[in-house]
Protein backbone atom coordinates (compact mmCIF):
# COMPACT_ATOMS: atom_id res chain seq x y z
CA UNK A 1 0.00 0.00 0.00
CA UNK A 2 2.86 2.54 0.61
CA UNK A 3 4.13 1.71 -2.38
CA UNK A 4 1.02 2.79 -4.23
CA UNK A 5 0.29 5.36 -2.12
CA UNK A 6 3.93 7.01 -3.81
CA UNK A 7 2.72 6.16 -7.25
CA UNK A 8 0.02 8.57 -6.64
CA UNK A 9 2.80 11.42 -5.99
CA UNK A 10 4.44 11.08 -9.32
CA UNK A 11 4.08 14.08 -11.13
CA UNK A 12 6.71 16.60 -11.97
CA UNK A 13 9.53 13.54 -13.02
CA UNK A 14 6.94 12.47 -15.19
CA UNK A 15 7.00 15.78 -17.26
CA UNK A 16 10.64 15.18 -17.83
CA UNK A 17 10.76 12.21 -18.48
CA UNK A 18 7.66 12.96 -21.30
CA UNK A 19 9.99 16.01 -22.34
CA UNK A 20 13.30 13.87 -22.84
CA UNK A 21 11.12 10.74 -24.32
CA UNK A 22 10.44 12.10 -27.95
CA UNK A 23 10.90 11.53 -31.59
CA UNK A 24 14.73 12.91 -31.63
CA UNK A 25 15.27 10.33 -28.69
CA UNK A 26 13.55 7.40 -30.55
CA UNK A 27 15.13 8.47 -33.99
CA UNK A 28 18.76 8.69 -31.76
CA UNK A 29 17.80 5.34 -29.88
CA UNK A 30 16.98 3.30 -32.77
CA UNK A 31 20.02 4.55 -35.13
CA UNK A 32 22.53 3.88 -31.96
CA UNK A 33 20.97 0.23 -31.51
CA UNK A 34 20.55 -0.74 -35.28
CA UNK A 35 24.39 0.41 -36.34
CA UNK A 36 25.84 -0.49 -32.83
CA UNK A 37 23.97 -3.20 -31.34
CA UNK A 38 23.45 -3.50 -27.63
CA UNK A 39 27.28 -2.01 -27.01
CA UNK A 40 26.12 1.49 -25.82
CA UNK A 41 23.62 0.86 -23.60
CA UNK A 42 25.63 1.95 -20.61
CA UNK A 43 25.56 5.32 -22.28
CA UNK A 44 21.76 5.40 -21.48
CA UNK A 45 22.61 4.11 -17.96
CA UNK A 46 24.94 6.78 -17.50
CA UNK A 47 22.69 9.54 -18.77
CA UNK A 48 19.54 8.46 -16.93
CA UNK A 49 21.81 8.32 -13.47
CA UNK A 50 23.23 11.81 -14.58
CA UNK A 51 19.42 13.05 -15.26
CA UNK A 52 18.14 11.96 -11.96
CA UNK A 53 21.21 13.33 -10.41
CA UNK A 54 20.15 17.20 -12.05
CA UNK A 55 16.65 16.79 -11.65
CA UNK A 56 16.72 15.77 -8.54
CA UNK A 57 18.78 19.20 -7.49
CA UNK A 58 16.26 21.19 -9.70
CA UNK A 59 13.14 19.52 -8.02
CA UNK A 60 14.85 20.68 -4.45
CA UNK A 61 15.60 23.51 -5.09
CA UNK A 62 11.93 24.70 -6.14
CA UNK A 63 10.41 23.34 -3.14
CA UNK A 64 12.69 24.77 -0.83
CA UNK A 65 12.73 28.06 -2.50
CA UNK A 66 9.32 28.04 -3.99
CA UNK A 67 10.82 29.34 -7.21
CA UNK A 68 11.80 27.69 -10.56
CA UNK A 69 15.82 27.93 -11.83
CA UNK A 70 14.86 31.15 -13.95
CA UNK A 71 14.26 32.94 -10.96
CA UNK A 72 16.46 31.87 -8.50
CA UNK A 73 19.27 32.58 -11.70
CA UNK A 74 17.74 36.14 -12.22
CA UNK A 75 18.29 36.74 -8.39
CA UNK A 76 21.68 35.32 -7.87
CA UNK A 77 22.76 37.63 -10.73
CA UNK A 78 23.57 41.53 -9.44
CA UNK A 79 25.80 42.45 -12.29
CA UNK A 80 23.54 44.06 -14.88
CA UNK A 81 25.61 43.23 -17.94
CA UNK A 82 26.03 39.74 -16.76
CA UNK A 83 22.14 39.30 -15.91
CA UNK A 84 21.45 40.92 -19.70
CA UNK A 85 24.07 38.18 -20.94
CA UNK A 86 22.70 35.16 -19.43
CA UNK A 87 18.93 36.14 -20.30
CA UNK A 88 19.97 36.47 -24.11
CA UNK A 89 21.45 32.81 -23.94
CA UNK A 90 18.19 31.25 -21.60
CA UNK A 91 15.93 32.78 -24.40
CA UNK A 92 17.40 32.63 -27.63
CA UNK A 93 19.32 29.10 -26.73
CA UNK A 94 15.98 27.49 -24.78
CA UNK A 95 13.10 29.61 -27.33
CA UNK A 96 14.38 29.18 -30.88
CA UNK A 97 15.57 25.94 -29.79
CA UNK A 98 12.34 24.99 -28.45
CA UNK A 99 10.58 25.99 -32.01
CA UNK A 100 12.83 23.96 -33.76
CA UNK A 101 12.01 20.62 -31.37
CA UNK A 102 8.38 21.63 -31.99
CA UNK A 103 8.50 21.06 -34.99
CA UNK A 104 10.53 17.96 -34.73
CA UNK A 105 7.70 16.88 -32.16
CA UNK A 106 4.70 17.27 -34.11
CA UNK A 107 6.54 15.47 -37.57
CA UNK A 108 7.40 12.50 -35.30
CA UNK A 109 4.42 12.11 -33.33
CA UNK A 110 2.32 12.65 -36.72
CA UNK A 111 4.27 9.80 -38.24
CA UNK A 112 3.58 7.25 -35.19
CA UNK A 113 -0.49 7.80 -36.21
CA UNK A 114 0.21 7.91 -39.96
CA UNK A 115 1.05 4.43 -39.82
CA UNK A 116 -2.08 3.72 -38.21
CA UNK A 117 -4.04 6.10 -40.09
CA UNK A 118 -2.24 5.85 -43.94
CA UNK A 119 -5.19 7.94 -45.70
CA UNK A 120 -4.89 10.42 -43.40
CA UNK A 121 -2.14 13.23 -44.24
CA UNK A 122 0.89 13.42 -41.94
CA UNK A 123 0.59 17.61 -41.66
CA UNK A 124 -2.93 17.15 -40.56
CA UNK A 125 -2.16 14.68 -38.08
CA UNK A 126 0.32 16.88 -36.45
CA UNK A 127 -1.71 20.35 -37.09
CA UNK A 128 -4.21 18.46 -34.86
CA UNK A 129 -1.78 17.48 -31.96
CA UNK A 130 -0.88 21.52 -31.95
CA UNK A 131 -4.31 22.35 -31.45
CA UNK A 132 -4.37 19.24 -28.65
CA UNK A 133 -1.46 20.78 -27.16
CA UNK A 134 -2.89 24.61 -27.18
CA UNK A 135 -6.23 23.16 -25.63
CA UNK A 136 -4.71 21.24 -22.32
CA UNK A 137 -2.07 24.23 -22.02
CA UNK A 138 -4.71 27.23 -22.25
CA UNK A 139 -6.80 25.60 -19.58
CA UNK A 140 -4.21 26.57 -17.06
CA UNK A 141 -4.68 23.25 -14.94
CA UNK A 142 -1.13 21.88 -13.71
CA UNK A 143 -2.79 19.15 -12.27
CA UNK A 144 -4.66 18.63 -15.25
CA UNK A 145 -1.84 18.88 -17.75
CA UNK A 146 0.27 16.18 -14.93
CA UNK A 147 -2.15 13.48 -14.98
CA UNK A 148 -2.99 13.56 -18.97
CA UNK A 149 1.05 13.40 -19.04
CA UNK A 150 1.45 10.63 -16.53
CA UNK A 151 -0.65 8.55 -18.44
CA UNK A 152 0.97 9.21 -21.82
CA UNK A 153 4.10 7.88 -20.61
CA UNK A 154 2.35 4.80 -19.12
CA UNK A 155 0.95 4.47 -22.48
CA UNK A 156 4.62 5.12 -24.32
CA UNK A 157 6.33 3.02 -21.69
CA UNK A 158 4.13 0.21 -22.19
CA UNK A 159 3.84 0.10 -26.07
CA UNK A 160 8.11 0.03 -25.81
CA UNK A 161 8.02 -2.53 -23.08
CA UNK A 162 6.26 -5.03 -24.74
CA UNK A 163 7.59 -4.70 -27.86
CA UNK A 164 11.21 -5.38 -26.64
CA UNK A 165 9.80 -8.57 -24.88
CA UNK A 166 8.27 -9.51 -28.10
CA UNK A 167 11.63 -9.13 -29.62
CA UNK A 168 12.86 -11.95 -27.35
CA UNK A 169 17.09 -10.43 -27.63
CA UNK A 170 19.43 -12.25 -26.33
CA UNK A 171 19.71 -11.00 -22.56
CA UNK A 172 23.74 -12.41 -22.17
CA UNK A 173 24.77 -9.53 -25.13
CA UNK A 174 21.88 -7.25 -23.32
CA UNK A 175 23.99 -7.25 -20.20
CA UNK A 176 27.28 -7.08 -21.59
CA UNK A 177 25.89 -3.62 -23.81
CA UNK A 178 25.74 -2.26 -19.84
CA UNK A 179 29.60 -3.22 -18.95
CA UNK A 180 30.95 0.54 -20.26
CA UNK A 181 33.54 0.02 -23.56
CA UNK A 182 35.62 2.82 -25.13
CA UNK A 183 37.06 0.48 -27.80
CA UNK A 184 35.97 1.88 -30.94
CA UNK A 185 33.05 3.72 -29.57
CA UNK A 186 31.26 6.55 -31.94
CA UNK A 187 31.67 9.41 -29.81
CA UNK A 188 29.39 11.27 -32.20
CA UNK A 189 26.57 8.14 -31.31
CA UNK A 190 27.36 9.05 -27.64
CA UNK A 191 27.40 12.31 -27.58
CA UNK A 192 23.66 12.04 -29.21
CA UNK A 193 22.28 9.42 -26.26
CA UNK A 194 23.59 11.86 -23.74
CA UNK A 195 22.43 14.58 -25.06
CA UNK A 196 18.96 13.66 -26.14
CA UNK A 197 18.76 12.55 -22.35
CA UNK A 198 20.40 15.17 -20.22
CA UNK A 199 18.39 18.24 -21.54
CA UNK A 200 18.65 22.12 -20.05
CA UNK A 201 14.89 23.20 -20.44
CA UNK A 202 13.93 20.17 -17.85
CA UNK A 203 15.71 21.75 -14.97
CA UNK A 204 13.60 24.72 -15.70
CA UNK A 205 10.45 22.62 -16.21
CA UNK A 206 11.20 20.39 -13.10
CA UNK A 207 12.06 23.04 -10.54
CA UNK A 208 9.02 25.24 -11.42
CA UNK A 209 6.63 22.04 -11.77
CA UNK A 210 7.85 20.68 -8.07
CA UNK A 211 7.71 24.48 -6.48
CA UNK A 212 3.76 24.33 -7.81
CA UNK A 213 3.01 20.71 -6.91
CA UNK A 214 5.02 20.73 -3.47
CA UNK A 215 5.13 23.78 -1.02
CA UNK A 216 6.42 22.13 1.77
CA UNK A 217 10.06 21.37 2.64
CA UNK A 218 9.10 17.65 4.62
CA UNK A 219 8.17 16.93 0.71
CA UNK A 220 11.51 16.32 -0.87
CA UNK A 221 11.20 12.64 -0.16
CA UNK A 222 8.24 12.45 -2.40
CA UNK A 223 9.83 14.22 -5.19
CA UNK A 224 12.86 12.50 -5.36
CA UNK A 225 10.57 9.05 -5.43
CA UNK A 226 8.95 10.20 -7.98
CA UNK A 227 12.39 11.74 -9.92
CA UNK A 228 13.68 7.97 -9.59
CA UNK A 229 10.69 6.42 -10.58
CA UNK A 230 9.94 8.71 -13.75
CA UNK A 231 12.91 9.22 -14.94
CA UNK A 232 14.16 5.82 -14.46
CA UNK A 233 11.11 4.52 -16.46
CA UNK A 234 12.31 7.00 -18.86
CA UNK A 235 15.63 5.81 -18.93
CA UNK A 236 14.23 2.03 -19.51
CA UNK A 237 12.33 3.03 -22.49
CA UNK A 238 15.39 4.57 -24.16
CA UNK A 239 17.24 1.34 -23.34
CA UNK A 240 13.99 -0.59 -24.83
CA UNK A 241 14.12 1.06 -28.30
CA UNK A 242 17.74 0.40 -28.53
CA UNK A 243 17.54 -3.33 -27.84
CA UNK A 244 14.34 -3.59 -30.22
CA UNK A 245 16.24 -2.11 -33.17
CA UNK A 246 19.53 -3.67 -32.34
CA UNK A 247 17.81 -7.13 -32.36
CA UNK A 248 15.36 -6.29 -35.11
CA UNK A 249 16.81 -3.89 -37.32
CA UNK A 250 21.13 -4.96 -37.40
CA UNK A 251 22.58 -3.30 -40.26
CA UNK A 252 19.54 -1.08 -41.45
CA UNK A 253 19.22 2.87 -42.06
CA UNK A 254 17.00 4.38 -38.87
CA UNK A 255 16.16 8.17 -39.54
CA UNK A 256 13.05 8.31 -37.86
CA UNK A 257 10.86 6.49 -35.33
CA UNK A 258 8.71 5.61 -38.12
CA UNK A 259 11.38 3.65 -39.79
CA UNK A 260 11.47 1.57 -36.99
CA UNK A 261 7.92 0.98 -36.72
CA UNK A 262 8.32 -0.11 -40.27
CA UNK A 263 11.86 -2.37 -40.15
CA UNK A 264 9.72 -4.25 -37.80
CA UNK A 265 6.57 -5.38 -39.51
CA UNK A 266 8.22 -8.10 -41.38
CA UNK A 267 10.04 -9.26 -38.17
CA UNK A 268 7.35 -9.40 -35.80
CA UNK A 269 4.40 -8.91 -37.26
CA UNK A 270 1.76 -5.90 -37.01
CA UNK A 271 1.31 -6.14 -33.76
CA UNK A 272 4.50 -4.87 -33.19
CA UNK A 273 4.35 -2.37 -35.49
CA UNK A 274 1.20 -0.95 -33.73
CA UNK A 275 2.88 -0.63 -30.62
CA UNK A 276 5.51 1.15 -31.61
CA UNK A 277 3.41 3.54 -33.80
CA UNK A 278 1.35 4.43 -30.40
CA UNK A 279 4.23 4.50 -28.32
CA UNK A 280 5.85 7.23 -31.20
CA UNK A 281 2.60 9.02 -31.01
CA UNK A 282 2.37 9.32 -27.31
CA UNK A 283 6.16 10.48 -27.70
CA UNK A 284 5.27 13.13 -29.81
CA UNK A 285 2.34 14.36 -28.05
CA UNK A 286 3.97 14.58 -24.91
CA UNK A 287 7.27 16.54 -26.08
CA UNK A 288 4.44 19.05 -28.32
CA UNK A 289 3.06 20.06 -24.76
CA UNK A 290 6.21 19.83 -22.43
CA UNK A 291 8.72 21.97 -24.74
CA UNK A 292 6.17 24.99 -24.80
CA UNK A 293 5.27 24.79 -21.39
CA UNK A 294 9.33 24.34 -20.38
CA UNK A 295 9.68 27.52 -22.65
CA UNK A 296 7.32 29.73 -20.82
CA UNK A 297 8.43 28.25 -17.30
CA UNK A 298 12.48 29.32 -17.83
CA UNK A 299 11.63 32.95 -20.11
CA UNK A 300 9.14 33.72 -17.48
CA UNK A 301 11.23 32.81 -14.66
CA UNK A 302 14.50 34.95 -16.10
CA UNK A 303 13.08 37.72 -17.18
CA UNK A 304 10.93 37.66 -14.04
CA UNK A 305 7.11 37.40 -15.40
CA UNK A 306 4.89 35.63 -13.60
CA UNK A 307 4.65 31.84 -14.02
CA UNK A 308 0.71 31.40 -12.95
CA UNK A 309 -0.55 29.37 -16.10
CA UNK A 310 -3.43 31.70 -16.74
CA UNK A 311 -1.67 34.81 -17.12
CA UNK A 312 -1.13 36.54 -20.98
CA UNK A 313 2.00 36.79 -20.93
CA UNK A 314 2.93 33.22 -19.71
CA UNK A 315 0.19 32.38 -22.58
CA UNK A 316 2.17 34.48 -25.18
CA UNK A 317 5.04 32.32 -24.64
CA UNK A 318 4.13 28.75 -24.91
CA UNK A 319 1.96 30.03 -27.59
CA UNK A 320 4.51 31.55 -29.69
CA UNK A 321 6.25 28.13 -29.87
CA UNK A 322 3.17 25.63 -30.94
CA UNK A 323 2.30 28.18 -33.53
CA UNK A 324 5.48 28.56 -34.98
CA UNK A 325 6.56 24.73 -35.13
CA UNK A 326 2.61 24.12 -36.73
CA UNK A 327 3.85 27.07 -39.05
CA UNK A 328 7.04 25.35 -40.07
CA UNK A 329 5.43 22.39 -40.60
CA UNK A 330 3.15 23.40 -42.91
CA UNK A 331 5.56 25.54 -44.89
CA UNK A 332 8.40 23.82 -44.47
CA UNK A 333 8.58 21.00 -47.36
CA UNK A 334 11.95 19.61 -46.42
CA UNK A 335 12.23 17.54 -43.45
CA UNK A 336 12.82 18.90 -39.85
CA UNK A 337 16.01 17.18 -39.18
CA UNK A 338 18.20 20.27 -39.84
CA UNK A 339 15.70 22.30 -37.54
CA UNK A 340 16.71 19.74 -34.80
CA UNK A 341 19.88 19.63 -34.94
CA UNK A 342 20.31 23.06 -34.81
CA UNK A 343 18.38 22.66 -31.58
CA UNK A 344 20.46 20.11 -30.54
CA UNK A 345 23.93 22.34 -30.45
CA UNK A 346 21.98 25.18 -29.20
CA UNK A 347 20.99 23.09 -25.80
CA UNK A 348 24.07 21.62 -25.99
CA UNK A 349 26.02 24.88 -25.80
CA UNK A 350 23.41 26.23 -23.24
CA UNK A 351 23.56 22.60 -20.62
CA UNK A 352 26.96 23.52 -18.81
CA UNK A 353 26.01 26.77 -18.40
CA UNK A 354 22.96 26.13 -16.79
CA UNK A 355 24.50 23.06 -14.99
CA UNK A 356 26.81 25.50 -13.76
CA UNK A 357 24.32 27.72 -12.64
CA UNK A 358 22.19 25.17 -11.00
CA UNK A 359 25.42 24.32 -8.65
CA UNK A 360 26.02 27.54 -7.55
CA UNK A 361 22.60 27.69 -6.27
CA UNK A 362 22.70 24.46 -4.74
CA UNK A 363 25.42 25.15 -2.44
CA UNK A 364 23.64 28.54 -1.01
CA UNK A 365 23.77 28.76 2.16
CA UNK A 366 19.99 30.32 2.32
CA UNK A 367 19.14 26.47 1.82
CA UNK A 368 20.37 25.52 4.81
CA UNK A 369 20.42 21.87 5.19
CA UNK A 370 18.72 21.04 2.03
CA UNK A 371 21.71 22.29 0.00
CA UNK A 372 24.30 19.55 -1.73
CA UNK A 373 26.22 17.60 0.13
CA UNK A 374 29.39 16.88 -0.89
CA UNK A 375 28.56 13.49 -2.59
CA UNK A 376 25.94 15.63 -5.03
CA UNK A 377 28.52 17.96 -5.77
CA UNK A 378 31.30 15.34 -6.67
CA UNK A 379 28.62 13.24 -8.89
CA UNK A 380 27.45 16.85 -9.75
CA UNK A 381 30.82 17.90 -11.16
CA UNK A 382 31.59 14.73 -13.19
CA UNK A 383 28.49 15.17 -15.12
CA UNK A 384 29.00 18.81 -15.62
CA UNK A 385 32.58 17.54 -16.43
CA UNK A 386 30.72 15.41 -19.58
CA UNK A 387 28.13 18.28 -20.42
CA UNK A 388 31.48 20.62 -21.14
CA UNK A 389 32.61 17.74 -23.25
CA UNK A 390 29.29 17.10 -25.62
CA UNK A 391 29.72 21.32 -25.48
CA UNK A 392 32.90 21.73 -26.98
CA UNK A 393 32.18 18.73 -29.48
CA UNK A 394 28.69 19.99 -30.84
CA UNK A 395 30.86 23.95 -30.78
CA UNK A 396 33.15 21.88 -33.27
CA UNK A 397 31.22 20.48 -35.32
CA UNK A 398 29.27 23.76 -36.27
CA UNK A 399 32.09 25.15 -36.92
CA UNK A 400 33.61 22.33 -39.46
């Protein structure tokens, strides 16, 4: 009964986990595991621990505060040039970047139903999950908007679940892809697990979601039961999706979740192929409504607007970034890739820094006892340590 009784508190990790669970992770997952097997699957251990680890901070720190990271940055900050600097990088990095995704969100979610639904054009599909998206969002319900999300990544986690069971791999080279190798590893595969996973507009959508679900202190335990248990599930669906296309789908081209639903109708049937469409869908939908909503929760926060869901300007903002990816969509006739992966260095380039910044407020001494300890900051450091890496990597690679 306990045990239930905390299922009942998950909430916030669930957002996250629904933001970092989307097509770009699916089309990243299923690439990694049909090229390279089960071999990097410790990369998605590492990254889920490393997610946990950040959320976890970013969860505390809005209940103890009762402010998201965008404000507790904004207030840290007294140097005006500095505070001018760092809310140019939170909006341009976190709100063009979030357009692009949008975009990326409604394609791949449209292509999970398209499968189901063939006669049925792909831009209407996704035209529909905007208007889905703007619906639940303009109600202004957190509660509402957590439980509709909970259950879509039930529904996701479920339709990967299965599917990997289905798949029947061979658990011996399963466990071996968790034993970490750096013998001819593709750092560029690696750098895309971790950073599909460990993703800068969460800790602004997680600290703001906890501060509104959780407004007292003696409620930490809950939220870092239900960080665990979210995020963890996340983490096992991204491990899922690898294993079904490295068992299914050796050797074959993956650029989009909807190849994979398509490699494997001749392997296992339509069945399969149904469950992976949903679970895409439910992927897609979820990501359309968190990236928007993680959009307006860190530009609100920094530039110090009110983050009640039923205010304009909060509106305005999550808003501006359905109707723009729906606009892209339809006028955009070449695929959204590019659009991502401009996204992609853009949060990449923006994690440390916010990493950084999410540190310095966890060791304030205004938090008292609920600050890090210096086991979070050790763990805290390594993973910032990786974050600079993927950084200076993704910096490079614009560049070439």
């Amino acid at each position: 009964m306990k045990f239930i009784n905390r299922l009942k508190n998950i909430g916030p990790g669930a957002l996250v986990a629904a933001a970092f669970i989307g097509p770009g992770t699916i089309t990243v997952c299923s690439s990694s595991g049909a090229s390279y097997g089960y071999t990097l699957l410790w990369v998605i251990l590492f990254s889920t621990i490393a997610t946990i680890m950040f959320q976890e901070m970013a969860a505390r720190l809005g209940i103890v505060t009762g402010k998201g990271l965008g404000e507790n940055i904004r207030e840290r900050i007294d140097h005006p040039i500095l505070k001018i600097v760092i809310m140019l990088i939170v909006v341009l990095a976190i709100f063009v970047g979030n357009i692009a995704y949008e975009t990326g969100n409604l394609t791949g979610g449209a292509m999970g139903l398209s499968t189901l639904l063939p006669h049925v054009p792909l831009r209407t599909i996704a035209l529909v999950m905007g208007l889905v998206a703007i619906v639940l969002l303009y109600s202004g319900s957190y509660k509402y908007i957590e439980k509709f999300m909970t259950a879509l990544v039930f529904i996701m986690a479920f339709a990967f679940i299965v599917t990997m069971i289905l798949s029947k791999p061979d658990l011996i080279a399963v466990m071996k892809g968790f034993i970490p190798s750096f013998y001819q590893v593709d750092w560029m595969s690696v750098v895309g697990l971790i950073g599909t996973t460990v993703v800068p507009y969460n800790l602004f959508l997680h600290s703001s979601s906890a501060a509104q679900r959780w407004k007292n202190k003696e409620d930490i335990k809950d939220a870092r039961i239900d960080t665990v248990l979210s995020i963890g599930l996340g983490g096992i669906v991204s491990m899922c999706i690898v294993i079904v296309a490295a068992t299914n789908c050796g050797g074959l081209q993956i650029q989009s979740g909807g190849d994979l639903a398509m490699a494997l109708q001749p392997v296992l049937g339509n069945g399969a192929t149904v469950l992976v469409s949903i679970g895409l869908f439910a992927a897609g939908l979820t990501s359309t409504i968190t990236a928007p909503l993680a959009t307006a929760y860190a530009t609100s926060g920094i530039l110090g607007i009110s983050q009640d869901m039923k205010t304009k300007k909060f509106q305005i903002i999550w808003l501006i970034v359905i109707v723009s990816g729906m606009i892209f969509l339809a006028f955009n006739h070449s695929s959204p890739t590019q659009l991502i992966l401009i996204a992609q260095g853009a949060n990449a380039i923006i994690l440390p820094i916010m990493a950084i910044f999410l540190m310095i407020c966890m060791n304030d001494e205004k938090l008292e006892e609920y600050k890090n300890g210096k086991l979070n900051n050790i763990m805290g450091f390594i993973v910032l340590g990786v974050t600079i890496l993927i950084c200076i990597r993704n910096i490079m690679s614009m560049m070439g």
